[in-house]
Protein backbone atom coordinates (compact mmCIF):
# COMPACT_ATOMS: atom_id res chain seq x y z
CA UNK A 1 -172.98 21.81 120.28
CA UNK A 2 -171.98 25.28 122.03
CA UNK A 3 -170.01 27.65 120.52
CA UNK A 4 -167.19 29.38 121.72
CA UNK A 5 -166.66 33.04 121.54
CA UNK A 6 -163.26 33.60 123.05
CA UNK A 7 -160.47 32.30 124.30
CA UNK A 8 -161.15 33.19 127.07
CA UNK A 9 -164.20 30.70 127.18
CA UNK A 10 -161.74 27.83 126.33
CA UNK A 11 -159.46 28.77 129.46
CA UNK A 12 -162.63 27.39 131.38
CA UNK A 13 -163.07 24.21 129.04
CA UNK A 14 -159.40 23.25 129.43
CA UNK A 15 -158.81 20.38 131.53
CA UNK A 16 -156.77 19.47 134.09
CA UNK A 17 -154.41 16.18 133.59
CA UNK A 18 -154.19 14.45 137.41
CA UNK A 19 -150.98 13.12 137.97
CA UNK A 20 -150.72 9.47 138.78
CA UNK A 21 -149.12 8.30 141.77
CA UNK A 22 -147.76 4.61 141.70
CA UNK A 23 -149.70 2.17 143.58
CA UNK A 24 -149.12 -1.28 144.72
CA UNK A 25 -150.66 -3.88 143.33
CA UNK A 26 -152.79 -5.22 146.50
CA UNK A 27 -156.49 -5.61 146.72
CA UNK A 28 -156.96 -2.06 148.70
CA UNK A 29 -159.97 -3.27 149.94
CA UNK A 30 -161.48 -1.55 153.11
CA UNK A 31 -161.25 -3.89 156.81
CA UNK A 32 -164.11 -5.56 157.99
CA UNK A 33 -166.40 -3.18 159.11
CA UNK A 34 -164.67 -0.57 157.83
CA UNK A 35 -166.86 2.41 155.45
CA UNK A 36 -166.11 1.62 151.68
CA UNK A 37 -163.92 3.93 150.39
CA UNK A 38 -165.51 7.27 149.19
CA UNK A 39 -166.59 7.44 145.44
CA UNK A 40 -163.79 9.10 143.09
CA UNK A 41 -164.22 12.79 142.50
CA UNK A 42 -164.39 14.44 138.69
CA UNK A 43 -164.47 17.89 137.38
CA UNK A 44 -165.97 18.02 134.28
CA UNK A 45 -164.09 20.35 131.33
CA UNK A 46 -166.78 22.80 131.81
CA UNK A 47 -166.47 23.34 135.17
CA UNK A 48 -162.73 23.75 135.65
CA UNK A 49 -161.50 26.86 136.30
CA UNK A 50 -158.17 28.40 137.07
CA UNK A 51 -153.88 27.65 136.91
CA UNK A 52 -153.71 24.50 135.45
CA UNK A 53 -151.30 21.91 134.40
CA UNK A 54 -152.17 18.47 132.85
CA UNK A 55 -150.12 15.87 130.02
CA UNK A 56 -151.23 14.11 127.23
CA UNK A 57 -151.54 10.89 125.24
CA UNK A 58 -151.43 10.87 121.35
CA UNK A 59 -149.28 10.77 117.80
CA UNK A 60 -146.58 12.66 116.62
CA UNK A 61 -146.23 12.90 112.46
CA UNK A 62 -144.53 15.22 110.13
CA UNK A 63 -146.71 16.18 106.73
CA UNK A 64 -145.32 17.41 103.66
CA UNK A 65 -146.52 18.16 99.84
CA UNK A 66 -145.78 14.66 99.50
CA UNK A 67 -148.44 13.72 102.81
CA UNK A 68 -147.90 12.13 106.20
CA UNK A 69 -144.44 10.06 107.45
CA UNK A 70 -142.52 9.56 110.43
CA UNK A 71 -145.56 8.83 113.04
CA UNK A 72 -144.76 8.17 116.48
CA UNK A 73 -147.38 7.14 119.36
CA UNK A 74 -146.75 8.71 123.13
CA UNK A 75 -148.72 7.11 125.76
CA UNK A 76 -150.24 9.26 128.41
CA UNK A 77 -148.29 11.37 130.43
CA UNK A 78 -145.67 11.41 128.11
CA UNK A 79 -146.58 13.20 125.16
CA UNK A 80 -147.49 17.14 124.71
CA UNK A 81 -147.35 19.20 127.89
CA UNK A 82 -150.20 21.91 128.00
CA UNK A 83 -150.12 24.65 131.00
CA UNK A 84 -152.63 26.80 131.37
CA UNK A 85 -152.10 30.76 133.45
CA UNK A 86 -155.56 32.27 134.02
CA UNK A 87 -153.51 35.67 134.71
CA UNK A 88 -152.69 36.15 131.49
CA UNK A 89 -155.14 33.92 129.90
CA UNK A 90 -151.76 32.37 128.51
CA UNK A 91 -151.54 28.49 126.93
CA UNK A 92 -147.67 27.07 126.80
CA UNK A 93 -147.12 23.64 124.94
CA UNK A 94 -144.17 21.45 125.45
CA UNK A 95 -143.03 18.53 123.29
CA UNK A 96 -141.32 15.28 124.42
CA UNK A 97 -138.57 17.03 122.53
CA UNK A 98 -138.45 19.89 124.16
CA UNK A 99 -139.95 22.11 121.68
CA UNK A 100 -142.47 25.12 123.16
CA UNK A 101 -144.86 27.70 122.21
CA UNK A 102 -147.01 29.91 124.12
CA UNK A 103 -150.46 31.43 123.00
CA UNK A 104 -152.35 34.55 124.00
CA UNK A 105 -155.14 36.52 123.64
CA UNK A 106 -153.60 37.93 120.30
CA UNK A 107 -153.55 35.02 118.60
CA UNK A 108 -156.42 33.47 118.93
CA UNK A 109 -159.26 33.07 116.08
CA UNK A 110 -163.27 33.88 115.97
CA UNK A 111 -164.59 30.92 116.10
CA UNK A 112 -166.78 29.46 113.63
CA UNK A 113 -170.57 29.71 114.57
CA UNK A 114 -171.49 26.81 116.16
CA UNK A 115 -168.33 25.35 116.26
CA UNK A 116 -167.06 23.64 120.02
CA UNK A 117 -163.01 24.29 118.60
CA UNK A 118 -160.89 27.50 119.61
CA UNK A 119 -158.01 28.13 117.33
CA UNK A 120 -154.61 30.04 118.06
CA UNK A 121 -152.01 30.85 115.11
CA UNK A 122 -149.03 32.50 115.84
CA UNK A 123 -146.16 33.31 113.37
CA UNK A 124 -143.06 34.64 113.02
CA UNK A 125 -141.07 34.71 109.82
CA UNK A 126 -141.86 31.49 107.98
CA UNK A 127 -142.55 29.59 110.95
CA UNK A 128 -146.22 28.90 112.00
CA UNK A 129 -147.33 27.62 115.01
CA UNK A 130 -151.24 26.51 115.39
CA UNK A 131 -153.02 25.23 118.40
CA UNK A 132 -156.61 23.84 118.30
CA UNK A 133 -158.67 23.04 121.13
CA UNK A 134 -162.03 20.25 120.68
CA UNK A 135 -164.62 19.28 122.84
CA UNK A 136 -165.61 15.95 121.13
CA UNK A 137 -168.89 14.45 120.31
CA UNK A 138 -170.44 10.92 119.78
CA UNK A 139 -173.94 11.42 118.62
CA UNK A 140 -173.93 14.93 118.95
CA UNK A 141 -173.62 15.43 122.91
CA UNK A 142 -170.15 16.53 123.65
CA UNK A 143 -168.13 14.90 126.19
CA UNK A 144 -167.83 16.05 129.39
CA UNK A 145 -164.89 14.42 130.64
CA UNK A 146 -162.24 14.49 127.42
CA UNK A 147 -160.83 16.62 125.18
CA UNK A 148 -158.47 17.19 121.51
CA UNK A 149 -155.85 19.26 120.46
CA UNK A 150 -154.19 19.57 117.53
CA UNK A 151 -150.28 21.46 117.50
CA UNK A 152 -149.03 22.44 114.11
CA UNK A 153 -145.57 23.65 113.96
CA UNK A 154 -144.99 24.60 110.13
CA UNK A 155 -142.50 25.75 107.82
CA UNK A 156 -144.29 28.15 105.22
CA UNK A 157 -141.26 28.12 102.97
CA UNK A 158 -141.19 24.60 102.23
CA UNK A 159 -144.77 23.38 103.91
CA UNK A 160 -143.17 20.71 106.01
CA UNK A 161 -144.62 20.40 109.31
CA UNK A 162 -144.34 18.60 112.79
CA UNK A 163 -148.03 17.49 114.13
CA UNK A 164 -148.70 16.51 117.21
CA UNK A 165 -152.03 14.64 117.84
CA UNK A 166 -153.24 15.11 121.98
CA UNK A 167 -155.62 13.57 124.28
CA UNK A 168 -156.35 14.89 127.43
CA UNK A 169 -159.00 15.39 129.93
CA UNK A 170 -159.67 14.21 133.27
CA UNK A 171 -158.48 10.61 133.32
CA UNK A 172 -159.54 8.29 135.43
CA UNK A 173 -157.88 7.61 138.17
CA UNK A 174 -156.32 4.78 138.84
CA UNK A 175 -158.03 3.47 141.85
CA UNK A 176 -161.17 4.36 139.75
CA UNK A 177 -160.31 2.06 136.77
CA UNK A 178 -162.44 -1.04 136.62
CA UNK A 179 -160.85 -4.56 137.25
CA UNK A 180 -163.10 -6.95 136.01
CA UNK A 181 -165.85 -7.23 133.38
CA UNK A 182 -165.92 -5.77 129.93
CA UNK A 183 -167.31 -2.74 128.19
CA UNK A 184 -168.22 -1.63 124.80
CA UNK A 185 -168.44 1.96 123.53
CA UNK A 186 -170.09 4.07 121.24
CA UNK A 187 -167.51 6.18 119.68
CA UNK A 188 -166.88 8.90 116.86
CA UNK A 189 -164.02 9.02 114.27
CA UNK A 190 -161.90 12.47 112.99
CA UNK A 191 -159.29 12.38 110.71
CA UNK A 192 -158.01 12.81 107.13
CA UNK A 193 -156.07 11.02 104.51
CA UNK A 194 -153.92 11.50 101.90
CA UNK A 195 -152.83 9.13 98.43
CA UNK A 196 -149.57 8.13 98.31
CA UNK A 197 -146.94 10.58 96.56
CA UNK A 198 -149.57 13.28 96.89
CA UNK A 199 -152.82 14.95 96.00
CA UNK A 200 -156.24 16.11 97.29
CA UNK A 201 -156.28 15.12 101.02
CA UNK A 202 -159.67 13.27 102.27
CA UNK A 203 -161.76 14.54 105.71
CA UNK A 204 -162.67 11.54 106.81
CA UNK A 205 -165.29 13.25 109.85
CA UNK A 206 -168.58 12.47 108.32
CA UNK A 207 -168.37 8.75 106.77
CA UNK A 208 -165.99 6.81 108.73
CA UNK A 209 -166.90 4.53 111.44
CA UNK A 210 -165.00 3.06 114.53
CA UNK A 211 -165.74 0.32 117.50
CA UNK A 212 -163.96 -0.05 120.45
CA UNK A 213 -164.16 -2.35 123.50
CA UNK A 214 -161.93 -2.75 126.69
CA UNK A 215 -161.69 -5.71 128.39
CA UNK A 216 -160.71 -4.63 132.00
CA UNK A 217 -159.86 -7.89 133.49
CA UNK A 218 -156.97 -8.96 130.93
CA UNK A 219 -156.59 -5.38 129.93
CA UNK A 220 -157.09 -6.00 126.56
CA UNK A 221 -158.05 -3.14 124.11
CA UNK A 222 -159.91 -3.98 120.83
CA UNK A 223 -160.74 -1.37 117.62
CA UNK A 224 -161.43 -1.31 114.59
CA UNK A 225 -161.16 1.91 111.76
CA UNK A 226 -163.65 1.55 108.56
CA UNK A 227 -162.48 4.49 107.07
CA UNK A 228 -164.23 6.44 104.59
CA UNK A 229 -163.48 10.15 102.97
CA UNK A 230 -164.69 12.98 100.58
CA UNK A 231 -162.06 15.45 99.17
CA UNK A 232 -161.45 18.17 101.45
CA UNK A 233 -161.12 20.68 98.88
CA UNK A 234 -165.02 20.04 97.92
CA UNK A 235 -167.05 17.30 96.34
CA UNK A 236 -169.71 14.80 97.84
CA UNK A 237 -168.61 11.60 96.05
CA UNK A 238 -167.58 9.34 98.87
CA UNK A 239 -164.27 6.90 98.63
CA UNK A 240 -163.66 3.54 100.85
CA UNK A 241 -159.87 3.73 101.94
CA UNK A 242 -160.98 -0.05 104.00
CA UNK A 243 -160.93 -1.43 107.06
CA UNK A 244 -158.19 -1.80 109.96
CA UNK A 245 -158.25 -3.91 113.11
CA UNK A 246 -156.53 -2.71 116.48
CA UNK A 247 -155.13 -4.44 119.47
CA UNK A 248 -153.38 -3.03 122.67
CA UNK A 249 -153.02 -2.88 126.09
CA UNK A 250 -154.46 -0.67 129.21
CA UNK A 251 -150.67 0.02 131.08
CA UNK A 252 -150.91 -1.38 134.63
CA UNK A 253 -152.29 0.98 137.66
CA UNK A 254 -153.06 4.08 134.97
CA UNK A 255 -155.72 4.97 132.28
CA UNK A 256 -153.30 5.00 129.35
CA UNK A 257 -153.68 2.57 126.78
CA UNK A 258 -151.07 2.01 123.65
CA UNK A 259 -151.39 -0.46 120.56
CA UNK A 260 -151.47 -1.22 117.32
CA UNK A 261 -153.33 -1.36 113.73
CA UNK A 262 -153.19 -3.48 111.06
CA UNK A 263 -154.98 -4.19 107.10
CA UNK A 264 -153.99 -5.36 104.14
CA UNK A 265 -150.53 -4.08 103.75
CA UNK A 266 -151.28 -1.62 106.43
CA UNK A 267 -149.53 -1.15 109.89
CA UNK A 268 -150.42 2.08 112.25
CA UNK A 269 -150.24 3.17 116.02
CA UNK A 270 -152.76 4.34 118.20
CA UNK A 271 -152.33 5.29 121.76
CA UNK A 272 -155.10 7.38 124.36
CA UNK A 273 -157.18 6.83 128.13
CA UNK A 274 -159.97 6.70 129.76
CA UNK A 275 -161.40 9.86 131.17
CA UNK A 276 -164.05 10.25 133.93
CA UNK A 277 -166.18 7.87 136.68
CA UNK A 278 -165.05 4.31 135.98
CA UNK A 279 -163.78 5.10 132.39
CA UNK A 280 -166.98 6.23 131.46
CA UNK A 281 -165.03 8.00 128.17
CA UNK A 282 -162.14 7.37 126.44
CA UNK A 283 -160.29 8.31 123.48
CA UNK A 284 -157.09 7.76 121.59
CA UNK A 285 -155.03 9.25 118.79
CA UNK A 286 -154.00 6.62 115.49
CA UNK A 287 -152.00 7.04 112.76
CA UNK A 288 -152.34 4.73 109.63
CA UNK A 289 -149.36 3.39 106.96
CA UNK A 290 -151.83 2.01 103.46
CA UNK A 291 -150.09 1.39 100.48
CA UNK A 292 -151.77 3.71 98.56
CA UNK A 293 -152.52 6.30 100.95
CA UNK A 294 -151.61 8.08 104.94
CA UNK A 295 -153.75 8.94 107.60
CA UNK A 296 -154.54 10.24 110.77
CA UNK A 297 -157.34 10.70 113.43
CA UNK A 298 -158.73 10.42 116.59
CA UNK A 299 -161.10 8.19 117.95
CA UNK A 300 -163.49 9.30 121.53
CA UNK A 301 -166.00 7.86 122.99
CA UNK A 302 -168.41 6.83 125.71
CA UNK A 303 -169.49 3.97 127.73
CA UNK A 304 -172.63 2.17 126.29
């Protein structure tokens, strides 16, 4: 897990979002005697450099005293805007909304040692606006293809708060997205919870566990959340919030992917892509609806 020591270093880890032209729904395949197509072409987050402009998939929510309401899903392409000038080593986010905010040099945060996150707070008056930036991992080896950020727009008076929940990355393109066969991956779950009413929120990072499978053929997405906390304000004694199946649907010629969850008394959204060679990662954004608690989280992953 690398560390980053400026922001600088994250202007080379952010990636760039392709843009998805519409294609028609025949086979595409090459004439007889023809040379097969050429293999799709990646850059991995690492290795991008430069001006760069790329969209999102993932879960609005607003968060108060009181915990999380009001979540929204926004499948890819259609949810926060990120642009990236090298120049000026300036980040400017965009809502569906229309809502903005720009970060620079100034506002971003040391980094925690060891940590693969770059934070930015910026504030004026009562008004708070936080950016963070994730590399994921799944087993410890971060991903090369995806990444997660997290906008906080907050009201210090009252500590309400908009949230907005992004994946991004380089997607895989939609001539590149499998059509036929099945795949299961391995995948790692972020997130945190809150009771109902109120109280100490949970991190759910360390003892929750996820599945995920993608059937390519139907496009047919399948998940499942057994979700599992400690407080976040300290303590080691573990609490079960349950389990909560998922179904949805990869959108046709794209790798977005939008659906739903479900438990006992339980509803949620979730709503991400594939990223990289033949969806070799993918990850999505959920929000959950309990009776006796909120959450939300993200879910990445990569091809077993």
């Amino acid at each position: 897990m690398r560390a980053l020591k400026s922001s600088s270093a994250w202007a080379t880890a952010l990636p760039l979002f392709t843009l998805l032209a519409a294609c028609s729904g025949g086979s595409g395949g090459a004439g007889i005697g023809s040379a097969p197509p050429p293999p799709a072409s990646y850059t991995k987050i690492a290795d991008m450099t430069g001006d760069r402009s790329f969209q999102t998939a993932g879960i609005q929510y607003d968060t108060s005293p009181a915990g999380f309401s009001n979540a929204s899903s926004y499948a890819l392409g259609s949810g926060v805007t990120v642009a990236y000038t090298a120049a000026n080593d300036t980040y400017r986010l965009t809502a569906p909304d229309g809502t903005s905010a720009t970060f620079d040099p100034s506002s971003a945060q040391q980094p925690t040692p060891g940590s693969n996150s770059q934070i930015w707070i910026k504030t004026v008056g009562t008004t708070r606006d936080q950016f963070t930036l994730t590399v994921p991992t799944v087993s410890g080896v971060p991903l090369s293809y995806t990444v997660l950020g997290i906008w906080g727009h907050i009201d210090t008076a009252t500590n309400h708060a908009v949230f907005r929940l992004a994946v991004g990355g380089a997607p895989t393109l939609a001539s590149d997205m499998p059509k036929s066969g099945t795949a299961t991956y391995s995948v790692g779950v972020r997130g945190g919870a809150v009771p109902t009413g109120g109280g100490s929120a949970y991190t759910l990072n360390a003892n929750s566990t996820a599945t995920f499978s993608a059937n390519f053929g139907t496009g047919a997405i399948s998940t499942s959340l057994a979700l599992a906390g400690t407080p976040a304000s300290g303590g080691s004694a573990v609490t079960s919030f349950g389990t909560f199946n998922g179904t949805g649907t990869i959108a046709s010629n794209s790798p977005g992917f939008t659906g739903t969850l479900s438990g006992t008394g339980a509803t949620g959204l979730f709503s991400g892509a594939f990223f990289g060679p033949q969806a070799s990662e993918m990850g999505y954004d959920w929000s959950l609806t309990a009776p006796s608690f909120t959450a939300v989280g993200t879910v990445t992953g990569v091809k077993q």
